[in-house]
Protein backbone atom coordinates (compact mmCIF):
# COMPACT_ATOMS: atom_id res chain seq x y z
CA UNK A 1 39.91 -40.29 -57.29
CA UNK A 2 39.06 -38.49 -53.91
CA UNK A 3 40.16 -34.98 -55.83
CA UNK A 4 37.43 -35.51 -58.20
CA UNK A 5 34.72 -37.14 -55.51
CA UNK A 6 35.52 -35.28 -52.68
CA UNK A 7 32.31 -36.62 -50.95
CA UNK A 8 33.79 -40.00 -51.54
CA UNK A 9 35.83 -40.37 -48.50
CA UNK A 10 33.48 -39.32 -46.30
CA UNK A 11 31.20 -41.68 -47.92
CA UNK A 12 33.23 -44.38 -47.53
CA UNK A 13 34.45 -43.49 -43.88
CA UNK A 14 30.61 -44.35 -42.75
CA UNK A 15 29.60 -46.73 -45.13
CA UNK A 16 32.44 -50.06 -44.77
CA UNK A 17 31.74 -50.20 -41.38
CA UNK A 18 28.20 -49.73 -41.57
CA UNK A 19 27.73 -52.13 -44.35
CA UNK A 20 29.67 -54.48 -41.45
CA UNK A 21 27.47 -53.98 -39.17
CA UNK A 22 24.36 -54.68 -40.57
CA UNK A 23 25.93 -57.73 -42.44
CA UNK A 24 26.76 -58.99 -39.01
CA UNK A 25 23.65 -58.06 -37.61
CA UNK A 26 21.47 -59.82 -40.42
CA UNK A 27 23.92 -62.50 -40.09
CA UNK A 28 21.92 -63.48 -36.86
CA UNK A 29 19.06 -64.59 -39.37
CA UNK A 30 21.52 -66.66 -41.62
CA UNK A 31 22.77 -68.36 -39.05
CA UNK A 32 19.13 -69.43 -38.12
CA UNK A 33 18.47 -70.65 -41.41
CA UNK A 34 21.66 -72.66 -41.80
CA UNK A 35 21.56 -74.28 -38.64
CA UNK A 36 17.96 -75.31 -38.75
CA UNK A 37 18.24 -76.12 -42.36
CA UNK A 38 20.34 -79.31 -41.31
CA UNK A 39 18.22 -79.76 -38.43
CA UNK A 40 14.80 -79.50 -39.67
CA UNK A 41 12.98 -78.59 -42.85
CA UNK A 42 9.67 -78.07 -40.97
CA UNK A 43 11.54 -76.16 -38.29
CA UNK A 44 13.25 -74.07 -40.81
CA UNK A 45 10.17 -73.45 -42.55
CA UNK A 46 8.27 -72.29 -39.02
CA UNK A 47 10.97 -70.13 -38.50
CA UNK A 48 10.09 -68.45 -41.99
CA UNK A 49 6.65 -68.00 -40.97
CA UNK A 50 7.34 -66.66 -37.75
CA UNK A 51 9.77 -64.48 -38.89
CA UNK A 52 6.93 -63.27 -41.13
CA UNK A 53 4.64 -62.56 -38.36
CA UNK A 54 6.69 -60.91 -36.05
CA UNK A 55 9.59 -58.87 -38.34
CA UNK A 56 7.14 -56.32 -39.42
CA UNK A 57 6.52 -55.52 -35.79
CA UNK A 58 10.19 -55.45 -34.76
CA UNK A 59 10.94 -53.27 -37.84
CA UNK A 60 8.21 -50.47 -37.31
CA UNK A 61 10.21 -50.00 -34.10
CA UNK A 62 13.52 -50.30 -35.69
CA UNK A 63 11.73 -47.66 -38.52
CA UNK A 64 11.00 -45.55 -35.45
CA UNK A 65 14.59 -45.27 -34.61
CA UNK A 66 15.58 -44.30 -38.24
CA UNK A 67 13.73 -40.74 -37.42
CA UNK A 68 16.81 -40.31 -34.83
CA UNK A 69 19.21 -39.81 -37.67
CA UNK A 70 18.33 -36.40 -39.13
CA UNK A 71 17.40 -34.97 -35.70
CA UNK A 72 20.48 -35.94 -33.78
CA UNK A 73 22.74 -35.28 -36.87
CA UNK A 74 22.01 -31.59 -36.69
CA UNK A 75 23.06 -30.94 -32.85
CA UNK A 76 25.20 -33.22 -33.32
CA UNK A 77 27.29 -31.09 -36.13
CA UNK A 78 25.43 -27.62 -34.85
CA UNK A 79 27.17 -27.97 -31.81
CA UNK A 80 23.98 -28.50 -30.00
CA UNK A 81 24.75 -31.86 -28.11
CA UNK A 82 22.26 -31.61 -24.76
CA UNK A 83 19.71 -32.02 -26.93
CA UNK A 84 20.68 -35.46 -28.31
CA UNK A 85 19.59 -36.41 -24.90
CA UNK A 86 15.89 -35.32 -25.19
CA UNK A 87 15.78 -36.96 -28.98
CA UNK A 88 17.47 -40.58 -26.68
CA UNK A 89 15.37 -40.27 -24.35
CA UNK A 90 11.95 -39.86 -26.39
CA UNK A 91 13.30 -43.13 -28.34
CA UNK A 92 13.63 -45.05 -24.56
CA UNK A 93 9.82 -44.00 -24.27
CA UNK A 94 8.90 -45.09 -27.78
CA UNK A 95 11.04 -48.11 -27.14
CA UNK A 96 9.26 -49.22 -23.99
CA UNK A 97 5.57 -48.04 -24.60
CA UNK A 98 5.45 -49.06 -28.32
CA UNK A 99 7.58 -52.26 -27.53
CA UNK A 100 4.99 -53.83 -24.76
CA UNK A 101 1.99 -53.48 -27.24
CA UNK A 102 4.76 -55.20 -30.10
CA UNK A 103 5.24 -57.88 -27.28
CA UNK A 104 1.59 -58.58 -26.83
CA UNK A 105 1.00 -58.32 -30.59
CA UNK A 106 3.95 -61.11 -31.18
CA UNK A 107 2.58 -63.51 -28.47
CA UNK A 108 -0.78 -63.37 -28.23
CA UNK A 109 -2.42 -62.11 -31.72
CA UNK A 110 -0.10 -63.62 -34.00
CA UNK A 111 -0.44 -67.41 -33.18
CA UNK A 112 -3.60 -67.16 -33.81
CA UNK A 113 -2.80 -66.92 -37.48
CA UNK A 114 -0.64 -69.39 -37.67
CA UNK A 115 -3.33 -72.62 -37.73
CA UNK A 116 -4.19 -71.32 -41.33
CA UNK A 117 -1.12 -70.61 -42.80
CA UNK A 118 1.08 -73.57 -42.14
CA UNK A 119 -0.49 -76.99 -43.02
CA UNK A 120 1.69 -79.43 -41.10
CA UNK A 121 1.07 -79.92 -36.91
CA UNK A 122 4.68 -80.04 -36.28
CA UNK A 123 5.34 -76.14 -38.41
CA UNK A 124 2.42 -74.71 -36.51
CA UNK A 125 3.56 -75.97 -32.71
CA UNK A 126 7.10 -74.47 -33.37
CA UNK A 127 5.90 -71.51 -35.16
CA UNK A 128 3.98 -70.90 -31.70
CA UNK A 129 6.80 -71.51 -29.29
CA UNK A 130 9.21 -69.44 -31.81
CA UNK A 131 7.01 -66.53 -31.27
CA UNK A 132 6.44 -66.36 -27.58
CA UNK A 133 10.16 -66.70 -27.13
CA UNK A 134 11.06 -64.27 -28.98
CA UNK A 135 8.72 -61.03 -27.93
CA UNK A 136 11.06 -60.10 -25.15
CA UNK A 137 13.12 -58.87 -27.78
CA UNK A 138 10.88 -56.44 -29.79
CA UNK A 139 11.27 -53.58 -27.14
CA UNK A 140 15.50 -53.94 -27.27
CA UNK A 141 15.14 -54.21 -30.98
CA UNK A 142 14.25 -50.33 -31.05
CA UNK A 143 16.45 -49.66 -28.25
CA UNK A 144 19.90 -50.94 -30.03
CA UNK A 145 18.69 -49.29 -33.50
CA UNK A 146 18.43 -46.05 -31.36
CA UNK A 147 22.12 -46.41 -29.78
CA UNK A 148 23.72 -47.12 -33.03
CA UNK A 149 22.00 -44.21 -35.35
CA UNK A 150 23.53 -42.41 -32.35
CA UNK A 151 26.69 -43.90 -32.61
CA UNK A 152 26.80 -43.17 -36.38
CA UNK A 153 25.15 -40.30 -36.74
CA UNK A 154 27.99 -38.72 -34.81
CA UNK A 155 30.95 -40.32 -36.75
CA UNK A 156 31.75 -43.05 -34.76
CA UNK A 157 30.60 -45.88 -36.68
CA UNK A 158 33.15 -48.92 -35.46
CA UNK A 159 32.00 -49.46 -32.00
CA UNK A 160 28.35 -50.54 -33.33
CA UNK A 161 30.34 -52.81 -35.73
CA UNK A 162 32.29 -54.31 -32.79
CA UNK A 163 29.03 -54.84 -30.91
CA UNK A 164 27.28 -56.61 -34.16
CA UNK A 165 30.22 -58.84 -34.14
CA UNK A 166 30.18 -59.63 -30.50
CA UNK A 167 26.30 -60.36 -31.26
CA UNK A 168 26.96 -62.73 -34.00
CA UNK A 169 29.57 -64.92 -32.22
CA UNK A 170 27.20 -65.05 -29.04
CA UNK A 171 24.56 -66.15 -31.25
CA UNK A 172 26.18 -69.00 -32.99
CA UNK A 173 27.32 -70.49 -29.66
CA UNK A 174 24.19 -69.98 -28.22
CA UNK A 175 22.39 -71.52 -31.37
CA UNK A 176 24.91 -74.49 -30.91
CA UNK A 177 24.05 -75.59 -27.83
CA UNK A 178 20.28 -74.73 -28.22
CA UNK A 179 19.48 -76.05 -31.40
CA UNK A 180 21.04 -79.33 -31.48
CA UNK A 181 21.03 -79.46 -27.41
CA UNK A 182 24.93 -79.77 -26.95
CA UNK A 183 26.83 -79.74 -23.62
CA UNK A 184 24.03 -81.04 -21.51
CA UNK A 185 21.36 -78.53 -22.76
CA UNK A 186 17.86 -79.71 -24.02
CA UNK A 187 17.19 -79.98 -27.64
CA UNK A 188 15.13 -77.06 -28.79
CA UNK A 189 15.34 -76.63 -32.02
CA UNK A 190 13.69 -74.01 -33.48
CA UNK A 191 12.68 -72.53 -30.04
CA UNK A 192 16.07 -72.86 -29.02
CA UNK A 193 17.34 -70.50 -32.29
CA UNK A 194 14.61 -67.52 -30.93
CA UNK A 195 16.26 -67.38 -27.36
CA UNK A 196 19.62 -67.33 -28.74
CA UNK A 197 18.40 -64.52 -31.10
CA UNK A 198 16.83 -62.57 -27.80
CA UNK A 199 19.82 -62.90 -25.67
CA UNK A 200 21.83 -61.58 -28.20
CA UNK A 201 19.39 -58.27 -28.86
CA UNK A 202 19.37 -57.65 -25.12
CA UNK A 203 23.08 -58.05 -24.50
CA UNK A 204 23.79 -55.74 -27.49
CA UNK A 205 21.57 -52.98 -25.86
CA UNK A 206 23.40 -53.61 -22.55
CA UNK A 207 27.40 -53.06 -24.46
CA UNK A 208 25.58 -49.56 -26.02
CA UNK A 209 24.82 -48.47 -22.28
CA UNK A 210 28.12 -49.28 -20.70
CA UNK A 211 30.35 -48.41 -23.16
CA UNK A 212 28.85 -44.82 -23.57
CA UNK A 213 27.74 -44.29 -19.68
CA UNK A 214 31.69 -45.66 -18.15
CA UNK A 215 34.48 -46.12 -21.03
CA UNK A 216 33.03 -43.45 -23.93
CA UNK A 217 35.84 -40.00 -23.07
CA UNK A 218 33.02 -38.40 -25.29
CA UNK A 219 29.98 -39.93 -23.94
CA UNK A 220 26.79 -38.95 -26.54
CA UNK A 221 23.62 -40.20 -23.80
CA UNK A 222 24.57 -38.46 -20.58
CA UNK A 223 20.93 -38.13 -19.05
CA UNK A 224 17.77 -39.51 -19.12
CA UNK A 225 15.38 -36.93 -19.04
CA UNK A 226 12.16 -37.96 -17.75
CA UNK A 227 9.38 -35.64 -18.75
CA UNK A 228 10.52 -36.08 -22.24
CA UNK A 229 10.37 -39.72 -22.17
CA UNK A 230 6.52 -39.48 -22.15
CA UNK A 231 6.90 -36.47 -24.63
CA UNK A 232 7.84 -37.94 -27.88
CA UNK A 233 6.42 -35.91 -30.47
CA UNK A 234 8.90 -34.40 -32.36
CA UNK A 235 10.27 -38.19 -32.53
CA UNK A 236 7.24 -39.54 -33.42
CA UNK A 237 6.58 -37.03 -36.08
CA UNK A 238 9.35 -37.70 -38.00
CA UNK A 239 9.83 -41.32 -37.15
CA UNK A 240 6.59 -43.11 -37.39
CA UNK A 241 6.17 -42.23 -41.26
CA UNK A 242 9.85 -43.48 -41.45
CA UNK A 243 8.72 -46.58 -39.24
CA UNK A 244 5.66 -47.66 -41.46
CA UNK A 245 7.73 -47.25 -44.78
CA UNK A 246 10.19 -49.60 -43.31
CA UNK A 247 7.51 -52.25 -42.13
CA UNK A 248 5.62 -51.88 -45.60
CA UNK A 249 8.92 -53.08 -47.10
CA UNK A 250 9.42 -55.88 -44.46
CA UNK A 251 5.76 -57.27 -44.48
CA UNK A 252 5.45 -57.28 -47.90
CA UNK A 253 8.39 -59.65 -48.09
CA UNK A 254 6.15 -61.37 -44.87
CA UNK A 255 3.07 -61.20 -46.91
CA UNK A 256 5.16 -63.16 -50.04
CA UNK A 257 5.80 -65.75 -47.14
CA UNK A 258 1.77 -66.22 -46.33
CA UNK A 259 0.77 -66.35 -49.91
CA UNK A 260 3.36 -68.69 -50.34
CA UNK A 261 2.57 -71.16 -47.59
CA UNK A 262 -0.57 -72.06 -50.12
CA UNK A 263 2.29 -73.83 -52.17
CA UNK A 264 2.61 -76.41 -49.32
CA UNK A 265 5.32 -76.31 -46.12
CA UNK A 266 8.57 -76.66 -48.82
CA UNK A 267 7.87 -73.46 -50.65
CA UNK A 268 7.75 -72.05 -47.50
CA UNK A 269 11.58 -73.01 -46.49
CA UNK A 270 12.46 -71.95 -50.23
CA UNK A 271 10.80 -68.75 -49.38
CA UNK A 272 12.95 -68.50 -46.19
CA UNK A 273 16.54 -69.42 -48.09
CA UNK A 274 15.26 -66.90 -50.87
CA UNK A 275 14.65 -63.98 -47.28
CA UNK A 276 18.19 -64.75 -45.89
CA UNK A 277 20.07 -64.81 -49.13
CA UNK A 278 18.37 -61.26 -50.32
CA UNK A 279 18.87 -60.15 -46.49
CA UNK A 280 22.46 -60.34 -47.05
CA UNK A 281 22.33 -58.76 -50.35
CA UNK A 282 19.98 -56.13 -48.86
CA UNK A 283 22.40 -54.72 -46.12
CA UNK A 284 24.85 -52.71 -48.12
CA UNK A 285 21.44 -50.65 -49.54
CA UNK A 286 20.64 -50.31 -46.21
CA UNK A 287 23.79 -48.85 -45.26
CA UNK A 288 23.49 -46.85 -48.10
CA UNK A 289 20.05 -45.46 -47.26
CA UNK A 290 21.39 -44.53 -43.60
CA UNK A 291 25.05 -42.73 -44.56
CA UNK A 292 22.45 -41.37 -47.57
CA UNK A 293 20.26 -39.47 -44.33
CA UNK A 294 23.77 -38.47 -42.33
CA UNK A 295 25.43 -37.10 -45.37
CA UNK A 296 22.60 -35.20 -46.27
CA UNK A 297 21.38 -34.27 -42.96
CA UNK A 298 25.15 -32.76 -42.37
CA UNK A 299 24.99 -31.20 -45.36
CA UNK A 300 22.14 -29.40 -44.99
CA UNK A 301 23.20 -28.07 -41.76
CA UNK A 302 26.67 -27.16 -42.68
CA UNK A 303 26.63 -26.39 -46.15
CA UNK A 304 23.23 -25.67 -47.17
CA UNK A 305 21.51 -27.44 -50.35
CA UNK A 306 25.04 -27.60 -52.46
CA UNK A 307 26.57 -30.19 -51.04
CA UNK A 308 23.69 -32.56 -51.34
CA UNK A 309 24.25 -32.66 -54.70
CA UNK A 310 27.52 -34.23 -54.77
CA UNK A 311 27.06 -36.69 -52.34
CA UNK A 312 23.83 -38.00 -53.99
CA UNK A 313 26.07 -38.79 -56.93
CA UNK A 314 28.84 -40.82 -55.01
CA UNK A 315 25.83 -42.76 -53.67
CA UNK A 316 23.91 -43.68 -56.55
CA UNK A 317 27.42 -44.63 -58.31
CA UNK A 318 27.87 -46.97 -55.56
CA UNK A 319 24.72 -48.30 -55.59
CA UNK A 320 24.70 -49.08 -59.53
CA UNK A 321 27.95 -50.83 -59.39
CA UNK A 322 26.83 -52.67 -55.98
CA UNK A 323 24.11 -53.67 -57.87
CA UNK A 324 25.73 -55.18 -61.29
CA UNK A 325 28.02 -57.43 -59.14
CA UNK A 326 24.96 -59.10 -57.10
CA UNK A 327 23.36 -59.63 -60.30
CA UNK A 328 26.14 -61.39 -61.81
CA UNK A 329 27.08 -63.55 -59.23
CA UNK A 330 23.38 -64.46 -58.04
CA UNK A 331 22.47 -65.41 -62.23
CA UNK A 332 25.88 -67.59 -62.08
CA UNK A 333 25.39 -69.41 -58.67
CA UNK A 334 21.41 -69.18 -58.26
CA UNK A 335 21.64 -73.31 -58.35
CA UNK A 336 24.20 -73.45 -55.68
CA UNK A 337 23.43 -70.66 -53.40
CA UNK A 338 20.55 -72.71 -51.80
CA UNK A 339 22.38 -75.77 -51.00
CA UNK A 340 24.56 -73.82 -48.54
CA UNK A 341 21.08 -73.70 -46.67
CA UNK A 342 19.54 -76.88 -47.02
CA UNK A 343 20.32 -80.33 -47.71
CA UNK A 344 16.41 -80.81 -49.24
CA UNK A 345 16.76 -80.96 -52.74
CA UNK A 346 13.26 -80.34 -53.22
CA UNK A 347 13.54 -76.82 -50.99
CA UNK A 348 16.62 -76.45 -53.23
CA UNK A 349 15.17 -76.90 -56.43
CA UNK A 350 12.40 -74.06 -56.15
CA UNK A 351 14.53 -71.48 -54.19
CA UNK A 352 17.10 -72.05 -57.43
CA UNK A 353 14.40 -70.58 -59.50
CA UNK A 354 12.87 -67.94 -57.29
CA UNK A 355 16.69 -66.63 -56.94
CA UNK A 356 16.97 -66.00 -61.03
CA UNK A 357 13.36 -63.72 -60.63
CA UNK A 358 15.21 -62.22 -57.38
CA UNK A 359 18.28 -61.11 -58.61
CA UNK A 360 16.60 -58.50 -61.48
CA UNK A 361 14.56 -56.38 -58.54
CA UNK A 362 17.67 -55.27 -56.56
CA UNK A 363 18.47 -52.31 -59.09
CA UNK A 364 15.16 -50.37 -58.43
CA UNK A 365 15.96 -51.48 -54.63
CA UNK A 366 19.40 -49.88 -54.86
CA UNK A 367 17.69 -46.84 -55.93
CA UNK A 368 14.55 -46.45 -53.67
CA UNK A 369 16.67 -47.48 -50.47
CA UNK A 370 18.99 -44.41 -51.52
CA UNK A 371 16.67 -42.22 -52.29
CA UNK A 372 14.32 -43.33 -48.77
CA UNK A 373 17.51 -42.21 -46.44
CA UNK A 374 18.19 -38.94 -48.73
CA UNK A 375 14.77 -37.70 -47.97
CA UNK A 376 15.29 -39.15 -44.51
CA UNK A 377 18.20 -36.50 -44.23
CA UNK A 378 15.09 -33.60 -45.51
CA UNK A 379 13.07 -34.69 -42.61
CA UNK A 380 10.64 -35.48 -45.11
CA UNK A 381 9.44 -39.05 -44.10
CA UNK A 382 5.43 -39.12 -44.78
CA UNK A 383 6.25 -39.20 -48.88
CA UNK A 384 8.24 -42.12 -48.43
CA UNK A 385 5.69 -43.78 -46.83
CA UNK A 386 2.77 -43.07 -48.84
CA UNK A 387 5.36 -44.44 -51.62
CA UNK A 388 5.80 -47.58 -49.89
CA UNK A 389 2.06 -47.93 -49.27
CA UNK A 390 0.94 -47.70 -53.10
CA UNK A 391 3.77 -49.09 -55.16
CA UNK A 392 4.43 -52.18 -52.84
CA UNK A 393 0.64 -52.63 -51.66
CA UNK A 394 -1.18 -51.20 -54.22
CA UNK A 395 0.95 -53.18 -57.64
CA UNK A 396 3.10 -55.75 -56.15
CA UNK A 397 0.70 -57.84 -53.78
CA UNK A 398 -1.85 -57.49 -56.33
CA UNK A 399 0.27 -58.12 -59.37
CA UNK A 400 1.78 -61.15 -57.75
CA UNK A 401 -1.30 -62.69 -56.67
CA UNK A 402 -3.14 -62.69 -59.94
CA UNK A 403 -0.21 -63.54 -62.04
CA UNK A 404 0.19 -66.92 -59.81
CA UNK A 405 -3.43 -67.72 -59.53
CA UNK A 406 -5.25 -66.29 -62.07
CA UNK A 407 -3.43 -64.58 -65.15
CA UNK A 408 -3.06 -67.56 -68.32
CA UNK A 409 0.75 -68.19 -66.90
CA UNK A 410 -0.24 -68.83 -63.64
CA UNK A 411 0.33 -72.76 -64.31
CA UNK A 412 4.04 -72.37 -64.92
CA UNK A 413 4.53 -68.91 -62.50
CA UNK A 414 3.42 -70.56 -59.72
CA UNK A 415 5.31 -68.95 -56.99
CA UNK A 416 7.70 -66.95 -59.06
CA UNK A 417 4.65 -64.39 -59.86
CA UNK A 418 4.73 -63.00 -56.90
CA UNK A 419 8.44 -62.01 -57.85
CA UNK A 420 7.28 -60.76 -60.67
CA UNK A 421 4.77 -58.41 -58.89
CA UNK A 422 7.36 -57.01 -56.67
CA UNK A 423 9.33 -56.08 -59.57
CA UNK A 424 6.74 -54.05 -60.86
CA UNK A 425 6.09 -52.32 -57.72
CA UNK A 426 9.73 -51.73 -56.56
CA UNK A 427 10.41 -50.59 -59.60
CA UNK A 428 7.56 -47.47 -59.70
CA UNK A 429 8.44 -47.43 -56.08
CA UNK A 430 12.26 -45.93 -57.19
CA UNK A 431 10.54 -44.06 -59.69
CA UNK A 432 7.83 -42.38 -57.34
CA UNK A 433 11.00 -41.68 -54.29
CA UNK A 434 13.80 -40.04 -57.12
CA UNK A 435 10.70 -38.09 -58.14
CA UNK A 436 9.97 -36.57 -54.86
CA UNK A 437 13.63 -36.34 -53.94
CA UNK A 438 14.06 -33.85 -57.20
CA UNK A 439 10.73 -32.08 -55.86
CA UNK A 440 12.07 -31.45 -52.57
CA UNK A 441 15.81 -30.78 -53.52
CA UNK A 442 14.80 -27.89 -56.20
CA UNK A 443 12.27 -26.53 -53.09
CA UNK A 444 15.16 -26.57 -50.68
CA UNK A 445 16.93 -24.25 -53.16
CA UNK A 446 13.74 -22.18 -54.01
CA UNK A 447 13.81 -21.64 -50.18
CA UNK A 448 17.81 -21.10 -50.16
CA UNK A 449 17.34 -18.12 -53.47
CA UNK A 450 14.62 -16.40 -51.50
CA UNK A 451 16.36 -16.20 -48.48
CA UNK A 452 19.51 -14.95 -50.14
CA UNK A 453 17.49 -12.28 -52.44
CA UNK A 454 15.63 -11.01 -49.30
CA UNK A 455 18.93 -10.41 -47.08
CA UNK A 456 20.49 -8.96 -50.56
CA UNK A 457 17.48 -6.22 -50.77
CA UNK A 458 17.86 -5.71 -46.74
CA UNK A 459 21.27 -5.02 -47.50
């Protein structure tokens, strides 16, 4: 098999552990929901509409980050490694300047939203608290993307697992004796689940910097160098298209959670089982959109154009397959999957249903999260974006809305049109990004044939 995919090893080498460490990493959220799903329905469900307030936030930052990948891929494989530490230290600056205004965003603008999107007292007063304790952790957010695109984009992708592990096991016992106020500590529910969640962030950040400053024999961020940590445009140029592509993703799924809230306080926790579940689902994709920007991006700068080819295929093979076995098991188990959230058959009941809609969008999400971290690896980050913007923005909110309010099936849609809507859009979203992937591959070797014709005629 690896004579006839010889891409496929080096596909795989990255992606396991990757995949691993973003399922451990988004594991931090399940937790969250199963723990305060047998504490609290309304706390579960303010934790959905928190999460929907302050994610997009977090995940422009961690979208940010994602800009890293191409740039420090290159020096990193051109031999060029001083300069990783000017692209590092441009993402500490982006980190800490970007990260205070996503602080004051998360606790001070936010709750003010909250009063008209949750209709119970209780969901509202958590919400609040759940948002002011966790906006310490927007800035790290950024900061531990940053050190593990490093970490992979240079090969090494098992010490970010072994810190997403570390993570997860901190956060459990830290959600243990939070949430349900064991060994002597208060009883915070909710509240409790967001401090666990921002110790865990920071401490992550802090095993990045001491591993790689005093135990790394090949340390990859040697020096922080000042004047570039106020100079962040080549970053910034590259990453903020990446970063609002990323948060048009995330806060559409947060958008889902507002319009959904008009359903009444349950659909909102069904809407929150349906986020965790498809989070899970969702970090393989991921993993393939990031190995999908280092493969390419190490193509390109070793090989030229021709081995893009080849890896594109191993990925998209992946992704199909990856694709038909969620499908199957999410259609078999969509009326059991919920109940390992919540004991509230009600909650149960609709997130059963919403699951079956679910389960149909995650090929065109394969595709588009592929073909996002392949043009990622071009440098070419603004198309995605401006993808993002009018497929998920333009169709699915729209689409959604009107087929559960106003279209003649909105009666029996309910909540599963907007499910419906971001099937439409995801889908013309995949076809819009393989589009501009072809575009931009057949330019690349326009580019390479011109190049090689003019040296030819020199010659």
């Amino acid at each position: 098999m690896f004579r006839k995919w010889p891409n496929l090893r080096e596909v795989l080498f990255l992606l396991f552990p990757m995949v691993l460490t973003m399922t451990l990493e988004l594991s931090i959220s399940l937790v969250d929901t199963l723990m305060l799903g047998r504490y609290d329905a309304y706390h579960l469900a303010a934790v959905g509409l928190a999460s929907s307030l302050w994610l997009p936030i977090g995940c422009f930052l961690i979208g940010l980050s994602f800009g890293l990948t191409p740039l420090v891929t290159k020096h990193l494989h051109g031999r060029q490694i001083k300069l990783v530490n000017i692209y590092m230290s441009q993402a500490v600056g982006v980190c800490f300047f970007l990260g205070i205004i996503g602080i004051f965003l998360t606790a001070f603008l936010a709750p003010l939203v909250v009063p008209y999107m949750a209709t119970e007292q209780v969901t509202q007063d958590v919400t609040v608290g759940y948002l002011w304790l966790i906006a310490p952790a927007i800035p790290m957010l950024g900061m531990m993307t940053a050190y593990k695109n490093l970490f992979e984009a240079a090969g090494r992708p098992h010490f970010p697992m072994f810190v997403a592990f570390m993570s997860l096991i901190l956060n459990i016992l830290f959600n243990y004796v939070l949430i349900f106020g064991n060994f002597g500590f208060p009883e915070m529910g909710a509240e409790g689940a967001a401090i666990a969640s921002t110790l865990s962030i920071w401490l992550s950040v802090m095993y990045f910097y001491i591993y790689d400053r005093y135990f790394n024999k090949r340390p990859l961020f040697t020096k922080l160098v000042i004047p570039y940590v106020k100079k962040c445009g080549l970053l910034l140029s590259v990453g903020i298209p990446a970063g609002f592509a990323f948060s048009f993703e995330i806060a559409l799924f947060s958008s889902l959670t507002w319009l959904i809230s008009s359903f009444g306080d349950f659909a909102l926790g069904a809407g929150q089982i349906v986020m965790s579940y498809s989070s899970i689902l969702f970090t393989p994709m991921m993993a393939m959109s990031a190995v999908a920007s280092i493969v390419v991006a190490k193509a390109l700068s070793k090989e030229g154009v021709s081995g893009v080819k080849q890896r594109m295929k191993v990925l998209l093979g992946l992704g199909v397959g990856y694709f038909l076995v969620c499908f199957t098991l999410t259609q078999f188990f969509s009326d059991q999957i919920p109940l390992l959230f919540t004991t509230n058959t009600e909650v149960a009941v609709m997130a059963s249903a919403i699951l079956i809609v679910s389960s149909t969008y995650q090929f065109s999400d394969v595709l588009q999260t592929i073909f996002t971290g392949a043009l990622r690896g071009f440098r070419d980050t603004r198309s995605s974006m401006i993808a993002f913007g009018v497929s998920l923005f333009g169709l699915s909110m729209p689409l959604g809305y009107w087929l559960s309010h106003y279209s003649p099936w909105a009666e029996s849609l309910g909540v599963l049109g907007f499910y419906v809507g971001l099937l439409a859009g995801l889908t013309l979203l995949s076809i819009l990004l393989a589009l501009r992937f072809r575009f931009v591959y057949r330019r690349a070797q326009t580019r390479l044939m011109s190049k090689d014709a003019t040296f030819t005629n020199m010659v």
